[in-house]
Protein backbone atom coordinates (compact mmCIF):
# COMPACT_ATOMS: atom_id res chain seq x y z
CA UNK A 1 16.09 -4.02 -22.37
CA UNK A 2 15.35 -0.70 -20.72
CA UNK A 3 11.87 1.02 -20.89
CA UNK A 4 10.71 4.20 -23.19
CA UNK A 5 11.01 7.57 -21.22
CA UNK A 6 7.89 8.26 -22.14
CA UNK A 7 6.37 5.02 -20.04
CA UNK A 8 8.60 5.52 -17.48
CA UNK A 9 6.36 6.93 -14.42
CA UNK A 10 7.40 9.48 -11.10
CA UNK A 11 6.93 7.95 -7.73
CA UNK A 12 4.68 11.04 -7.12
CA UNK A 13 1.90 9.89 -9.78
CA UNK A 14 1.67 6.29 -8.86
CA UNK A 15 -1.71 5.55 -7.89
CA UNK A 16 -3.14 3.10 -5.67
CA UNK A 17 -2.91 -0.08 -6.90
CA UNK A 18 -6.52 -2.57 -6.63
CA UNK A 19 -4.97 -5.97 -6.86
CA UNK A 20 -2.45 -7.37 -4.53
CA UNK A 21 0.59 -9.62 -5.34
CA UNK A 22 0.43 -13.19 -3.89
CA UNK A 23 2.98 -12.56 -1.25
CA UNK A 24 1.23 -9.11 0.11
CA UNK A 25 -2.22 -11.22 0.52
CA UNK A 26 -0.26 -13.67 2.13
CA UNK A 27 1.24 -11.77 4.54
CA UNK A 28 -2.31 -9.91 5.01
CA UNK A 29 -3.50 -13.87 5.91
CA UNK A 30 -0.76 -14.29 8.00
CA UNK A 31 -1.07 -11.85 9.89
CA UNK A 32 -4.73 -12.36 10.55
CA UNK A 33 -3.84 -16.03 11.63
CA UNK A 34 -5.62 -17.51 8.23
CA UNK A 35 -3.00 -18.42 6.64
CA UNK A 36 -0.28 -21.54 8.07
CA UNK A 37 3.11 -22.23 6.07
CA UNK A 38 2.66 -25.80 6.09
CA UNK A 39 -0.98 -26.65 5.61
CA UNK A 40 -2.06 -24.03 3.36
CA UNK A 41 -1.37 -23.54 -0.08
CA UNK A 42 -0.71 -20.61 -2.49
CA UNK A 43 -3.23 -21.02 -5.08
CA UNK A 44 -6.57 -20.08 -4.60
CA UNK A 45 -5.81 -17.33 -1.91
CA UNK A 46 -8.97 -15.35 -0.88
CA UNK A 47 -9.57 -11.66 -1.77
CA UNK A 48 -8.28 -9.46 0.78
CA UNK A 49 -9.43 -5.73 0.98
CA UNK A 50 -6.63 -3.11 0.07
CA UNK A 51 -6.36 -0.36 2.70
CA UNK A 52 -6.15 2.95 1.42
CA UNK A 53 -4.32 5.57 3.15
CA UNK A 54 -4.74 9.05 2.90
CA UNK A 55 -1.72 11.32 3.95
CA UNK A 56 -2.12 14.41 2.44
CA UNK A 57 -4.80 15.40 5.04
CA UNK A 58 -2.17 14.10 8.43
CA UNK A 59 0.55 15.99 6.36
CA UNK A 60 -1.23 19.54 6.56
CA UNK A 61 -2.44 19.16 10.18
CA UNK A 62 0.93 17.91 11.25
CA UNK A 63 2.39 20.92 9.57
CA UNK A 64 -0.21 23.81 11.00
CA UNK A 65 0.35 22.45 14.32
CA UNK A 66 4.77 22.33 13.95
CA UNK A 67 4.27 26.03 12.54
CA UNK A 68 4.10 28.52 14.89
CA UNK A 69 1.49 31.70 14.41
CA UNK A 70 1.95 34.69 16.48
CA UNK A 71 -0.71 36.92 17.10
């Protein structure tokens, strides 16, 4: 089954997304050393806090300081 066009969203206008799948938070855990493949389980995972990253700001210094202004 294939979706509407008019559902179908651009990777431009995706927003940042406030829940996490179980595998991202579980990586998060695992990462942080909370989290241990045999002793812990997959249910009842704490909240962890998405990181949001802002590149638009990085993207415009990066690209005044690769342009070149002569004076």
């Amino acid at each position: 089954m294939s979706i509407h066009r008019s559902l179908i969203t651009k990777a431009g206008e995706r927003k940042q997304r406030s829940v996490l799948k179980r595998i991202e938070r579980i990586k998060i855990l695992m990462d942080k050393g909370a989290f241990k493949e045999k002793n812990s389980s997959c249910f009842g995972l704490p909240k962890s806090k998405v990181l949001k990253i802002k590149i638009k700001k990085e993207r415009a210094k990066a690209a005044s300081e690769t342009t070149p202004t002569s004076s």
